[in-house]
Each structure stands twice: as C-alpha cells, then as structure tokens.
C-alpha atoms as a PDB file:
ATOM      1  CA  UNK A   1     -10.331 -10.165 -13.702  1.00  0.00           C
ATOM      2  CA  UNK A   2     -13.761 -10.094 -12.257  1.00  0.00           C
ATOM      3  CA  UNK A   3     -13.871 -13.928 -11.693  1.00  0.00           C
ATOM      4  CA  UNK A   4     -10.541 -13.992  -9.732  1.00  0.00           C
ATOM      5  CA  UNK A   5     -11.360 -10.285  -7.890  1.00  0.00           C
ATOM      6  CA  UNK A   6     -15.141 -11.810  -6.459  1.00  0.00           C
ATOM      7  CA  UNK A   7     -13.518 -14.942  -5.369  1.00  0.00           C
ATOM      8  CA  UNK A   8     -10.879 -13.129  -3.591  1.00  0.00           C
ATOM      9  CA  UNK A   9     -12.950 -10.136  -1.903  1.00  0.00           C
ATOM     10  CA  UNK A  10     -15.568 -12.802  -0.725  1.00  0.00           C
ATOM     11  CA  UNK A  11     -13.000 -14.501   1.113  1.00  0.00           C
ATOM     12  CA  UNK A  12     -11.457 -10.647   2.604  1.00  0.00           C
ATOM     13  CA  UNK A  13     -15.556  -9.438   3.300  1.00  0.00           C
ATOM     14  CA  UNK A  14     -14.781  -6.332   1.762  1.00  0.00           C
ATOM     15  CA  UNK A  15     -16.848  -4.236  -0.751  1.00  0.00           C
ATOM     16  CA  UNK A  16     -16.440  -4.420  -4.668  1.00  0.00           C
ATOM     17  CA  UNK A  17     -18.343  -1.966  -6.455  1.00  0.00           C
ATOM     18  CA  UNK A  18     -18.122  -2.435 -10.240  1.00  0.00           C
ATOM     19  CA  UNK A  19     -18.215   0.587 -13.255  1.00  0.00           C
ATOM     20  CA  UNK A  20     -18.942   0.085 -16.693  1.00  0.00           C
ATOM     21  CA  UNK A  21     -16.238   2.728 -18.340  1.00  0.00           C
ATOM     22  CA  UNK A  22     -17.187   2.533 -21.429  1.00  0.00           C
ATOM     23  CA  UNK A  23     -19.760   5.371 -22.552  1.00  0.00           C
ATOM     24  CA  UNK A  24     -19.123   7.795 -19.610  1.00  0.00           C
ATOM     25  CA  UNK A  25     -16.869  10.134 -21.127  1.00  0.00           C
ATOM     26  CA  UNK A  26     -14.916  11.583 -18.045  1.00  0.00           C
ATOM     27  CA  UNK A  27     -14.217   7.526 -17.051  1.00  0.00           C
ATOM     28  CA  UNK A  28     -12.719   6.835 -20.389  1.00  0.00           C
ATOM     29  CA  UNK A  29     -10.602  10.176 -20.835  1.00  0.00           C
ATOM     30  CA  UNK A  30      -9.384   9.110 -17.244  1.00  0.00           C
ATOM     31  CA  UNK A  31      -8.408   4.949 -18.320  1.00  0.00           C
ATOM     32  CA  UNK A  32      -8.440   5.442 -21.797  1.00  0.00           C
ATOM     33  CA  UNK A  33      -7.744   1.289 -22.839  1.00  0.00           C
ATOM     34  CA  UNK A  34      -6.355   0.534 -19.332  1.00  0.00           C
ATOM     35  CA  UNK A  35      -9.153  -1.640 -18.714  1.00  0.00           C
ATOM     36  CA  UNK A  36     -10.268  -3.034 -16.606  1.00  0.00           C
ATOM     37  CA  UNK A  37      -8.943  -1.374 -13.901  1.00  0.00           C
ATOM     38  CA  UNK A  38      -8.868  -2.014 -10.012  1.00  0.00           C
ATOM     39  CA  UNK A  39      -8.881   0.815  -7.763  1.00  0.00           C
ATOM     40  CA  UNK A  40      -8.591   0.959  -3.495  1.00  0.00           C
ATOM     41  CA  UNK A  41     -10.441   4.031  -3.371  1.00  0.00           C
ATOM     42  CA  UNK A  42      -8.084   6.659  -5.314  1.00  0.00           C
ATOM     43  CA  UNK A  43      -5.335   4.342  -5.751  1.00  0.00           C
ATOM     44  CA  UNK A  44      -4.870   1.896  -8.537  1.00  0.00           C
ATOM     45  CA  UNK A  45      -4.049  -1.537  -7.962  1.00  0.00           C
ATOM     46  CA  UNK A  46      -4.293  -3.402 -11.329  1.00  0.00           C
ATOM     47  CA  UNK A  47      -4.748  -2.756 -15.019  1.00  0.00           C
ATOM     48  CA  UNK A  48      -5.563  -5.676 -17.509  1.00  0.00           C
ATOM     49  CA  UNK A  49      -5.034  -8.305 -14.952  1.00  0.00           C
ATOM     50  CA  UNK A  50      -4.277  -8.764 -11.506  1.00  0.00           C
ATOM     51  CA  UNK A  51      -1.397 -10.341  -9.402  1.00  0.00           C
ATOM     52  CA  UNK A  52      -2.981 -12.626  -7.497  1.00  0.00           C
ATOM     53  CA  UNK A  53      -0.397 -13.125  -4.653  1.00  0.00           C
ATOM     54  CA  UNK A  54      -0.060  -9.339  -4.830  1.00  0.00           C
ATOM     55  CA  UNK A  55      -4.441  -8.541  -4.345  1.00  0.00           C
ATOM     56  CA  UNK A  56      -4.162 -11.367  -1.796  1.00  0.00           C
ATOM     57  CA  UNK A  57      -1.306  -9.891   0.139  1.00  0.00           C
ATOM     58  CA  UNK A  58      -3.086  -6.580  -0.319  1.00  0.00           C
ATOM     59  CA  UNK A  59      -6.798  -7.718   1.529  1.00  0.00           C
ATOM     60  CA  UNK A  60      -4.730  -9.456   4.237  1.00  0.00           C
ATOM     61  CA  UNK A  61      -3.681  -6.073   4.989  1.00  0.00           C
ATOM     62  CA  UNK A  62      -7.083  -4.343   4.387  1.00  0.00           C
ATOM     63  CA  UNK A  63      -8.188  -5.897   7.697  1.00  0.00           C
ATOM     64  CA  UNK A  64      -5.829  -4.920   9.651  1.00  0.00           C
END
C-alpha cells in the first residue's frame, strides 16, 4: 500500500503522514488487524489495500 499511496499523493501534492499501529495500544484497540489503514482525516478510505482508480478519483477531488 505504501508504494502505490507515495506514488499517487506525489502526483496530487498532498500530505501523507504515516503511523506505526502496532505497540500503541489505543491505535490497535481502534484497527485491531485492519491494517494498514488509510484515513482522510477521520474518514477511512482503505483497509489492506487500496483501489487505485478509487484513491485516484478521490485526490482529483481533494484539489478541488
């Protein structure tokens, strides 16, 4: 996920910031083994793996 997410955000010039879940209790009660996840600030986008059309689609409209 992280390969295809960088590739995609560096193209949209928005801001990625990337967690580490594991060992931060409150983060892992919250995903549990629904990593990794992708998140728009509250909202989740992705679990496992993303939809590429679907992130792409997404940032188009994150400009706007």
């Amino acid at each position: 996920m992280r390969t295809e997410v960088t590739a995609l955000v560096a193209v949209a010039a928005v801001a990625v910031d990337e967690i580490d879940v594991d060992g931060d209790p409150v983060l892992e009660a919250r995903w549990g083994d629904r990593v990794p996840v992708l998140l728009a600030g509250e909202r989740e986008l992705f679990h496992y793996r993303i939809d590429r059309a679907v992130l792409t689609a997404y940032l188009a409209g994150a400009d706007s």
